[in-house]
Protein backbone atom coordinates (compact mmCIF):
# COMPACT_ATOMS: atom_id res chain seq x y z
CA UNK A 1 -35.62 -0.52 -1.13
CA UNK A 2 -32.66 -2.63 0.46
CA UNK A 3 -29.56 -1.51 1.40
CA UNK A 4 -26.59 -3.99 1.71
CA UNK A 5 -22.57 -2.29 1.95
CA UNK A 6 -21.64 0.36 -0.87
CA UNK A 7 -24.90 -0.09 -2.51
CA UNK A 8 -28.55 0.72 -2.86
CA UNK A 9 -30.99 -1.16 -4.84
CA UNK A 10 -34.47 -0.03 -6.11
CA UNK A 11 -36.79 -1.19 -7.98
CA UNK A 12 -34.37 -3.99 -9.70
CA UNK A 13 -31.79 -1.07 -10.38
CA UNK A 14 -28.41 -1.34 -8.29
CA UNK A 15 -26.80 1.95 -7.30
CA UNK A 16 -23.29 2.02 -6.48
CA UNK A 17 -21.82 4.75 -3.89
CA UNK A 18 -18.38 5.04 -2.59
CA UNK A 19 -15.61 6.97 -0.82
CA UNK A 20 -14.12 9.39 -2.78
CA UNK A 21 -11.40 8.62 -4.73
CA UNK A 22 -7.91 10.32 -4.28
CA UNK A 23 -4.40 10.15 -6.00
CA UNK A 24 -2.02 10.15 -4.30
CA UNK A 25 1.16 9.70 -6.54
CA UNK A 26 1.43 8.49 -10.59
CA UNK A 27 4.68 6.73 -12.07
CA UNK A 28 6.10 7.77 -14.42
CA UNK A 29 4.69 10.99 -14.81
CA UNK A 30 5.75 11.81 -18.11
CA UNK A 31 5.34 10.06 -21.57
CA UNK A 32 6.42 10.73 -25.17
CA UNK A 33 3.43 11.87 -27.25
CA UNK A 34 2.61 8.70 -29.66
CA UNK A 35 1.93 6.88 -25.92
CA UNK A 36 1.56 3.45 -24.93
CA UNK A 37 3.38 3.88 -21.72
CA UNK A 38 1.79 1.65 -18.77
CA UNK A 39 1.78 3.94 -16.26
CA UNK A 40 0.69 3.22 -12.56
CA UNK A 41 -1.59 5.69 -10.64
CA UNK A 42 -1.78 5.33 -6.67
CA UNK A 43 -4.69 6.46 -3.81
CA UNK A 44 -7.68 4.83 -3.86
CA UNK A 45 -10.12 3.62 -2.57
CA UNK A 46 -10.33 2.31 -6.44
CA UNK A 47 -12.78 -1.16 -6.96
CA UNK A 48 -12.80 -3.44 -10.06
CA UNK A 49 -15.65 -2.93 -12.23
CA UNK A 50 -15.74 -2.50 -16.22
CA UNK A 51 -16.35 1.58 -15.65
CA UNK A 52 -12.41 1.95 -14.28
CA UNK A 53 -11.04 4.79 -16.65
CA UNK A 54 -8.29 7.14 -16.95
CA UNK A 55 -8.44 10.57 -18.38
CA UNK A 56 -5.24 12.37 -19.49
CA UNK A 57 -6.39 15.95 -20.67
CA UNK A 58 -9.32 15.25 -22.39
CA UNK A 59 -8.36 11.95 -23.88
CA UNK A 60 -10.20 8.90 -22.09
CA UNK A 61 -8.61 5.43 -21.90
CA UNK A 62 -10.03 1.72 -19.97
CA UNK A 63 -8.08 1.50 -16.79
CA UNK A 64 -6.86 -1.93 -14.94
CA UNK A 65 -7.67 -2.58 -11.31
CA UNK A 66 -4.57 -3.30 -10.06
CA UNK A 67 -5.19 -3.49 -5.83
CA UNK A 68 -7.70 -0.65 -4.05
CA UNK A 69 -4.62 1.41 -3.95
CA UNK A 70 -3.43 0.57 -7.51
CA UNK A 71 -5.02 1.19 -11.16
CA UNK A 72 -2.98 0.96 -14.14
CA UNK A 73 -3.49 2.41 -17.58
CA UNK A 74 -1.82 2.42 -20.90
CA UNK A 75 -1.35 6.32 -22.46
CA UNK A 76 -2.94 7.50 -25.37
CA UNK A 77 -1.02 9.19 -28.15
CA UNK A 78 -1.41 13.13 -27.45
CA UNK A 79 0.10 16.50 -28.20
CA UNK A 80 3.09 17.77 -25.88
CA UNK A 81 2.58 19.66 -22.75
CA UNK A 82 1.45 19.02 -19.25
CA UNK A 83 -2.27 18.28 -18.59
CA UNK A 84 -4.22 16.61 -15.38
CA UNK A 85 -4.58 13.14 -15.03
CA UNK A 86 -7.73 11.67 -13.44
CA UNK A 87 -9.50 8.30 -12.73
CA UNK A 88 -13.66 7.68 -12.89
CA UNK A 89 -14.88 4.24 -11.34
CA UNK A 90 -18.25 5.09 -13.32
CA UNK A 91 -16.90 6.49 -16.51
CA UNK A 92 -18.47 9.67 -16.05
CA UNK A 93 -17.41 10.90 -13.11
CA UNK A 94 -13.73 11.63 -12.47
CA UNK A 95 -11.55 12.63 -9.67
CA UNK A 96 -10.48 16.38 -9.17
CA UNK A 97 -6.92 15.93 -8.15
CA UNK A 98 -4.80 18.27 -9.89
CA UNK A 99 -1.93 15.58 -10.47
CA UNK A 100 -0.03 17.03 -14.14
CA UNK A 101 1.15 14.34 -16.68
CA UNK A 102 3.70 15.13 -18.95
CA UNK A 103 3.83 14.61 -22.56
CA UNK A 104 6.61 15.22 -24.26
CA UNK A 105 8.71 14.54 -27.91
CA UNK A 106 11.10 12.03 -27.89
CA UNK A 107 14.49 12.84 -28.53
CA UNK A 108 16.35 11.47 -31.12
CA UNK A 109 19.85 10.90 -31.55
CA UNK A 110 21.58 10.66 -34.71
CA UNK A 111 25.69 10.65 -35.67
């Protein structure tokens, strides 16, 4: 066993451990339900690694390391309504924050 800073190796595995991660603030907070809206969540401590994701409701997404107080990540399409908005650097287990994202219809105007 050797331990060097944020991990833990055995046997040939590497173990990753970290603080835990907060948000603090997401912008916007609010997207129109077919999605694709780059939105920016802040807090951290976030790290880059290929298990960054974002989870609006229940819907899943890749996230982009940004800065350790910045990810980024693109919305999926989903129904209307407000639901919480969380990050995972493992891809299984995500932050507890309590932060609502807003999906909503766009309007359309017509003459």
């Amino acid at each position: 066993v050797s331990t060097l800073e944020g991990s833990l190796q055995t046997r040939g595995e590497l173990f990753r451990y970290h603080k835990e991660i907060k948000i603090s603030s997401v912008y916007p907070a609010s997207s129109p339900v077919a999605g694709n809206v780059s939105v920016d969540i802040f807090g951290g401590p976030f790290f880059s690694n290929e298990g960054l994701f974002c989870m609006f409701g229940d819907i899943v997404v890749p996230g982009s390391f940004l800065s350790p107080r910045q990810v980024n990540c693109i919305t999926p399409p989903h129904g209307p309504g407000s639901y919480s908005i969380e990050i995972s650097q493992n891809g299984q287990d995500f932050t507890k924050s309590g932060r609502v994202f807003r999906f909503y219809h766009a309007c359309i105007v017509s003459r």
